[in-house]
C-alpha atoms as a PDB file:
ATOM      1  CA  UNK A   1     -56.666 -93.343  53.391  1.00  0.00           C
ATOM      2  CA  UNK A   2     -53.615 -94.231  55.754  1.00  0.00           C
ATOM      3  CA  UNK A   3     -50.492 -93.080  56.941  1.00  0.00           C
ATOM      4  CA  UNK A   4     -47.262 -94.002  55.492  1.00  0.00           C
ATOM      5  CA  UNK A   5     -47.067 -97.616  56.467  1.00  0.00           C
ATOM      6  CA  UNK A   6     -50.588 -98.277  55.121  1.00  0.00           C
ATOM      7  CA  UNK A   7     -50.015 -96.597  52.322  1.00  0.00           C
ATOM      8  CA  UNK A   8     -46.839 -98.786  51.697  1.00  0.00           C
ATOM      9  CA  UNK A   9     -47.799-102.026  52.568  1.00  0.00           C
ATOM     10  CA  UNK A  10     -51.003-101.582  50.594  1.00  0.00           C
ATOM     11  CA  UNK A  11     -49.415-101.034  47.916  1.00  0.00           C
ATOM     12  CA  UNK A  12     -46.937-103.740  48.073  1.00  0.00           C
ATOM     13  CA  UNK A  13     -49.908-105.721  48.887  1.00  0.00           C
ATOM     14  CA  UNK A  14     -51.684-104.882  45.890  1.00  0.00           C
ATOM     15  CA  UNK A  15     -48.439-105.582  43.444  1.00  0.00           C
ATOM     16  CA  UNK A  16     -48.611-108.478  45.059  1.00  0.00           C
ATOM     17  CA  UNK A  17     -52.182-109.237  44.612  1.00  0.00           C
ATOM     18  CA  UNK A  18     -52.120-107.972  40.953  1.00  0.00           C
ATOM     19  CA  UNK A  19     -48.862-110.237  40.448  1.00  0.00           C
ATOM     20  CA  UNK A  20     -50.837-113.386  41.659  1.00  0.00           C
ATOM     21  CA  UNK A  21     -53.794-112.959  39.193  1.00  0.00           C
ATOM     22  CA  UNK A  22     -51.459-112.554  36.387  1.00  0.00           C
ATOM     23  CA  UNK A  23     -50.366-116.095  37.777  1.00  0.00           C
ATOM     24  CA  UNK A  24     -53.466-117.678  38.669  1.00  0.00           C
ATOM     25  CA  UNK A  25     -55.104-120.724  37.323  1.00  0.00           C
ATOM     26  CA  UNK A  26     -52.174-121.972  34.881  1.00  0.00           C
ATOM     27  CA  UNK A  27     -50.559-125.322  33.627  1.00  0.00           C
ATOM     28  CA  UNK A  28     -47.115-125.710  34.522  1.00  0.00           C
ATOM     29  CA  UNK A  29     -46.514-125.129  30.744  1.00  0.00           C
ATOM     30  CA  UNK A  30     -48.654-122.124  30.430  1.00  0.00           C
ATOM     31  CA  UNK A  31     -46.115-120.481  33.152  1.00  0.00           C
ATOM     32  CA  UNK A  32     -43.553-121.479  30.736  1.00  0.00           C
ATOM     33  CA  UNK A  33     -44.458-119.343  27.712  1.00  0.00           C
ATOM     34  CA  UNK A  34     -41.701-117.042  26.968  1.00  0.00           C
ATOM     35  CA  UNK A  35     -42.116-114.651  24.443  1.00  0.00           C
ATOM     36  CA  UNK A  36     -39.384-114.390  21.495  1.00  0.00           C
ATOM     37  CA  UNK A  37     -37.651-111.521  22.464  1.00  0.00           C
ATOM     38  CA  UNK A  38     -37.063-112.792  26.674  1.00  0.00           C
ATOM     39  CA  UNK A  39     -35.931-115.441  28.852  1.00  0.00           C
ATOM     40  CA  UNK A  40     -38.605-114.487  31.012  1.00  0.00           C
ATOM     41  CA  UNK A  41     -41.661-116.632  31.926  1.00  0.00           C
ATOM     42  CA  UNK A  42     -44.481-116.246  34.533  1.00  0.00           C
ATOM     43  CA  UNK A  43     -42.766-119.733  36.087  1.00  0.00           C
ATOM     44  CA  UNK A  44     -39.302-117.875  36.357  1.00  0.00           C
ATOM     45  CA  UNK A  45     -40.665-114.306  38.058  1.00  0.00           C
ATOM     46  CA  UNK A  46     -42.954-116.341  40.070  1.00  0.00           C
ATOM     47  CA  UNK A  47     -39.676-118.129  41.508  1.00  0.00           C
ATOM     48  CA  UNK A  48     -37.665-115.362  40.844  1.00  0.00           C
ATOM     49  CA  UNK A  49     -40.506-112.695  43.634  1.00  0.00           C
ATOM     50  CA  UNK A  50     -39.981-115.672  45.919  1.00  0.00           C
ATOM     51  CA  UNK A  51     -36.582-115.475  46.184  1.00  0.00           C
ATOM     52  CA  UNK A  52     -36.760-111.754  46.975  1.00  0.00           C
ATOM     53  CA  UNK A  53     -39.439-112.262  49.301  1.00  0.00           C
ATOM     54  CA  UNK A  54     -36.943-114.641  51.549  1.00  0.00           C
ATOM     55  CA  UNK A  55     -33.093-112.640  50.744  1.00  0.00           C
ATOM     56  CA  UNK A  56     -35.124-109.546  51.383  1.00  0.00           C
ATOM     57  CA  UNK A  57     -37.370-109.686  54.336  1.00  0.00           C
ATOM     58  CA  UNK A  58     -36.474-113.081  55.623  1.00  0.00           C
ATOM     59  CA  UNK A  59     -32.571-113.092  55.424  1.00  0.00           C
ATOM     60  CA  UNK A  60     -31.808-109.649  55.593  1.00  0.00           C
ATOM     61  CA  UNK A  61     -34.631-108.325  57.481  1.00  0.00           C
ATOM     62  CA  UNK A  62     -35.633-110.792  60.223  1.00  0.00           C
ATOM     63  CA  UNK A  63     -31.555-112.026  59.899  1.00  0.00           C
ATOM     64  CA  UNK A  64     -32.960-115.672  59.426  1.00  0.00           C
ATOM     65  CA  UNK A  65     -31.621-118.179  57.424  1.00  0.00           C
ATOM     66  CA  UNK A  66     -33.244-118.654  53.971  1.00  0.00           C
ATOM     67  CA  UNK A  67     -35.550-122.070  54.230  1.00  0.00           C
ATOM     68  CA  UNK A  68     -35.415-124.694  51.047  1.00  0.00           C
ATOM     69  CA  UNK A  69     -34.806-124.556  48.355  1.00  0.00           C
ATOM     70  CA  UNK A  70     -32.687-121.758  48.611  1.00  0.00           C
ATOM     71  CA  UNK A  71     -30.787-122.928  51.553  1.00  0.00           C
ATOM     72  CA  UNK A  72     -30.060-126.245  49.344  1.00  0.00           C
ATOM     73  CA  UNK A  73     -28.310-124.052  46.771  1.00  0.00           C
ATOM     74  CA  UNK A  74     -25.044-122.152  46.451  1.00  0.00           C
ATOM     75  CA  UNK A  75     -25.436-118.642  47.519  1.00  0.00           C
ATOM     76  CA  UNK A  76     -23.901-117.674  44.648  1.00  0.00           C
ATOM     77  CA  UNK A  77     -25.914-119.081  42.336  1.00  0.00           C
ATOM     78  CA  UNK A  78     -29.142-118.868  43.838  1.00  0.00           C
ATOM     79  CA  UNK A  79     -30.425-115.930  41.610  1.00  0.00           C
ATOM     80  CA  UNK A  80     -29.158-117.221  38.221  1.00  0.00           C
ATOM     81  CA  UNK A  81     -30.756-120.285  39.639  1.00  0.00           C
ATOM     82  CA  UNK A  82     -34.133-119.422  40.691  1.00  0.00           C
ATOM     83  CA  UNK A  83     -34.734-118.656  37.180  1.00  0.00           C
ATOM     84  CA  UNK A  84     -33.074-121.802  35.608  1.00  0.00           C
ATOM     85  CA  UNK A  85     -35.170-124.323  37.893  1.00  0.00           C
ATOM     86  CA  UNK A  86     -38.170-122.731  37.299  1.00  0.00           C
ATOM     87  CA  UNK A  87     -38.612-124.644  34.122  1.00  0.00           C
ATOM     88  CA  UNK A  88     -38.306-128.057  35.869  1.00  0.00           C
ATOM     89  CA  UNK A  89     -41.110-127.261  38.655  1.00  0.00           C
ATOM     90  CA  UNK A  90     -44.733-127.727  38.518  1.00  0.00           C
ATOM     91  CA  UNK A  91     -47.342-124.927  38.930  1.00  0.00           C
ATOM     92  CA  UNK A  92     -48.207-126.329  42.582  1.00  0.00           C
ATOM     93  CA  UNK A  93     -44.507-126.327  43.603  1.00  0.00           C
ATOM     94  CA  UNK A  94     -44.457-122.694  42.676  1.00  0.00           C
ATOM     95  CA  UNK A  95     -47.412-121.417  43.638  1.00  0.00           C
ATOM     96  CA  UNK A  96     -46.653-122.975  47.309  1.00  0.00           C
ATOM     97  CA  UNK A  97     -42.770-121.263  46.965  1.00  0.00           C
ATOM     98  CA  UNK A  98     -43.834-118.105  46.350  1.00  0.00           C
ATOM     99  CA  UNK A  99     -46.776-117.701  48.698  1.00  0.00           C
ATOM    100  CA  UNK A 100     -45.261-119.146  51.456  1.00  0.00           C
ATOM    101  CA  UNK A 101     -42.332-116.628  50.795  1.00  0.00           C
ATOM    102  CA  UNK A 102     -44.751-113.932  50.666  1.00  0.00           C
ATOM    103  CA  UNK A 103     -45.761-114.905  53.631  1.00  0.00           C
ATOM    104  CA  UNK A 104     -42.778-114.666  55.600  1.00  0.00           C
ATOM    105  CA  UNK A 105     -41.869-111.436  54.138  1.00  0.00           C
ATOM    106  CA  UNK A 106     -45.213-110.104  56.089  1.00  0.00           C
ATOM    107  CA  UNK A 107     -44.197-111.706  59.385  1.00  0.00           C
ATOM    108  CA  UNK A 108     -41.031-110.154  58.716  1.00  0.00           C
ATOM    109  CA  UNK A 109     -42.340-106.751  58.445  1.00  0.00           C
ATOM    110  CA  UNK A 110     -44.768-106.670  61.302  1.00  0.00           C
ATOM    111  CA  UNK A 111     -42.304-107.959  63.673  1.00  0.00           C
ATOM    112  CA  UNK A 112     -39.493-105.132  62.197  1.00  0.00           C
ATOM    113  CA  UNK A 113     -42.904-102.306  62.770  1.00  0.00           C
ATOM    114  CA  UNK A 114     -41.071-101.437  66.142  1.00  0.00           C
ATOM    115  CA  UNK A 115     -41.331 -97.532  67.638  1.00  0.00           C
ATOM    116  CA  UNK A 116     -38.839 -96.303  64.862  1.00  0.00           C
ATOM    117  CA  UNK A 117     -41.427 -97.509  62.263  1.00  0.00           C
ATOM    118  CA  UNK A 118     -40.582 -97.442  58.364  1.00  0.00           C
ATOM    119  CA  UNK A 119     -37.600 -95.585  60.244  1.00  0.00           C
ATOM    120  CA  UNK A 120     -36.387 -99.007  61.605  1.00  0.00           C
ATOM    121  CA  UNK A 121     -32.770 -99.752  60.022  1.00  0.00           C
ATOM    122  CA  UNK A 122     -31.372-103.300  59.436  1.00  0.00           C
ATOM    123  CA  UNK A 123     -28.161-104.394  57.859  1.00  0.00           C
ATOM    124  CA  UNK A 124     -28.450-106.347  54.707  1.00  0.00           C
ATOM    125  CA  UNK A 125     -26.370-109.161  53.499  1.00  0.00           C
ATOM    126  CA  UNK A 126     -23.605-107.120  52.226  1.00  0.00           C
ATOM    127  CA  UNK A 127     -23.673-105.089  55.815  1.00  0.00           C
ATOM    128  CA  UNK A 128     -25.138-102.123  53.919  1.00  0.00           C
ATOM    129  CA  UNK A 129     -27.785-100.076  56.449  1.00  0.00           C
ATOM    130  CA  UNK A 130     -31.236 -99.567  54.972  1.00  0.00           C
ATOM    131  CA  UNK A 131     -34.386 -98.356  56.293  1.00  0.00           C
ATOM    132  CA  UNK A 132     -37.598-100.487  56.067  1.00  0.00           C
ATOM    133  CA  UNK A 133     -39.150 -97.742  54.311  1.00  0.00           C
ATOM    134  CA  UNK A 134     -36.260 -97.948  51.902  1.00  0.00           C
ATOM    135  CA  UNK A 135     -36.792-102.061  51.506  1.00  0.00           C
ATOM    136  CA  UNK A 136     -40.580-101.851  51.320  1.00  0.00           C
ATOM    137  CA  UNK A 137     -40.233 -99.013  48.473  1.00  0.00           C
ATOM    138  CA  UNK A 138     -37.490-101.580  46.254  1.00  0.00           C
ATOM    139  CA  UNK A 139     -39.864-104.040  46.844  1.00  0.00           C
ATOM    140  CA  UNK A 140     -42.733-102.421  45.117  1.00  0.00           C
ATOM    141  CA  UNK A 141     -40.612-101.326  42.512  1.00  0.00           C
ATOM    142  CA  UNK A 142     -39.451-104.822  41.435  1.00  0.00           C
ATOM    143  CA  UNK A 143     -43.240-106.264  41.412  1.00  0.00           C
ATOM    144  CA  UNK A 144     -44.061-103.070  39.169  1.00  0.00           C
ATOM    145  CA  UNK A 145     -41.163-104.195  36.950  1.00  0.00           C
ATOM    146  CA  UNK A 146     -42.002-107.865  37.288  1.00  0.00           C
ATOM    147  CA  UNK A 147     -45.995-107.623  37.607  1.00  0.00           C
ATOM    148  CA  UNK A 148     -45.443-105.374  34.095  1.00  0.00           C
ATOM    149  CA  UNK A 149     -43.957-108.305  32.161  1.00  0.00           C
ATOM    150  CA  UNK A 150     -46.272-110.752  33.745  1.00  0.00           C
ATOM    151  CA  UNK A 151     -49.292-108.733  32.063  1.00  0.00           C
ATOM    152  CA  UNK A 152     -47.697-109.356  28.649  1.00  0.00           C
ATOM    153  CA  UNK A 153     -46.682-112.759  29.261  1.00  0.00           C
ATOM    154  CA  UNK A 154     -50.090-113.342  30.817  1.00  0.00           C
ATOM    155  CA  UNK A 155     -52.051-111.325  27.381  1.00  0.00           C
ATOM    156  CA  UNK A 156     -49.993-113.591  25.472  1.00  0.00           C
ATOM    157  CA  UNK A 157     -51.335-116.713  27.470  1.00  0.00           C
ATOM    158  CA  UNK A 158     -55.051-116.460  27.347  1.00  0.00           C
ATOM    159  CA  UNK A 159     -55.786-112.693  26.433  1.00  0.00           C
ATOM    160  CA  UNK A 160     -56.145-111.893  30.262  1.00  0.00           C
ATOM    161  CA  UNK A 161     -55.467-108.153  30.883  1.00  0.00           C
ATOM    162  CA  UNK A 162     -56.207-105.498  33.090  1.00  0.00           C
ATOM    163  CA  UNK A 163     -54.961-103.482  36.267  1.00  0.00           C
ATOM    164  CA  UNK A 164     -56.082-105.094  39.023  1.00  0.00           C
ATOM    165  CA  UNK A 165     -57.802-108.223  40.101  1.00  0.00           C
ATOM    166  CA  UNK A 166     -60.916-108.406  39.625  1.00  0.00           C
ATOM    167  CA  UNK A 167     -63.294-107.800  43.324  1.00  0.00           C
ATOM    168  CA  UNK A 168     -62.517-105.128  46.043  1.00  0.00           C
ATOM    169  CA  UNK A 169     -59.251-103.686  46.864  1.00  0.00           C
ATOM    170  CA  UNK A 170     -56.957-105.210  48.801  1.00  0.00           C
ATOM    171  CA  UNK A 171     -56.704-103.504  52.107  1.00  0.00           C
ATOM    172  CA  UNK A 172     -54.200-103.941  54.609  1.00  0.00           C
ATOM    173  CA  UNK A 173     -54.178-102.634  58.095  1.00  0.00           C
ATOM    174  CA  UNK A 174     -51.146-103.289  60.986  1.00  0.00           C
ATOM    175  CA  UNK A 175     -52.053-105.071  63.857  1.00  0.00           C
END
């Protein structure tokens, strides 16, 4: 039980979760599997997240500049290029890319938790205003999306299905 930003962030926090045991414990080559019918991989939506994490929360949220790589590439070709790249970087280089991203993305958030909570508004990086609420609610849709096609990929791996990790619940609590 919770109130709205609880319930929120816990369930980011559990795509999230879900998302990284889909992931876990694969060969740079494993995360390469595509299946016939997609260009996607778990390598590309693992580099893919991370670069949502940082345009998200870190640009357009805490209005910092992305870090590497992203900063090292053309900003208007980082997307097409997030998935391109993937295929040239090992499992260790992604793993660290997108949980470091992650990471930011929840300093972002508690530092944007101000007296207007999931009220807060913030102008993007096409000077759009959105509401946190509104961010944290696109962001759980695309790891539904994403976290979806990283069960299949993931099935088609090693067999490895099911909703949730295995262990308790994530939980996540503000301050």
């Amino acid at each position: 039980m919770g109130d709205e930003v609880v319930t929120l962030l816990g369930s980011l926090e559990r795509q999230r979760a879900t998302f990284t045991w889909k992931c876990a414990d694969l060969t740079a080559e494993q995360l390469r599997l595509r299946l016939p019918s997609s260009e996607l991989s778990l390598a590309r939506l693992l580099k893919h997240l991370a670069w949502m994490e940082d345009l998200n929360f870190t640009r357009d949220l805490a209005h910092e500049e992305v870090p590497a790589p992203w900063a090292d590439v053309d900003a208007e070709t980082r997307s097409e290029w997030a998935f391109e790249s993937a295929d040239r970087d090992s499992a260790d280089t992604l793993y660290a890319l997108w949980g470091s991203a992650a990471e930011r993305s929840r300093r972002a958030v508690l530092a944007a938790l101000g007296p207007d909570g999931l009220g807060a508004t913030y102008r993007d990086g096409n000077g759009n205003e959105a509401t946190l609420r509104r961010l944290l609610v696109d962001m759980i849709e695309e790891y539904g999306r994403h976290t979806g096609h990283a069960d299949l990929l993931r099935e088609a791996i090693d067999g490895r299905v099911g909703e949730d990790p295995p262990g308790r619940p994530v939980a996540f609590t503000v301050g």
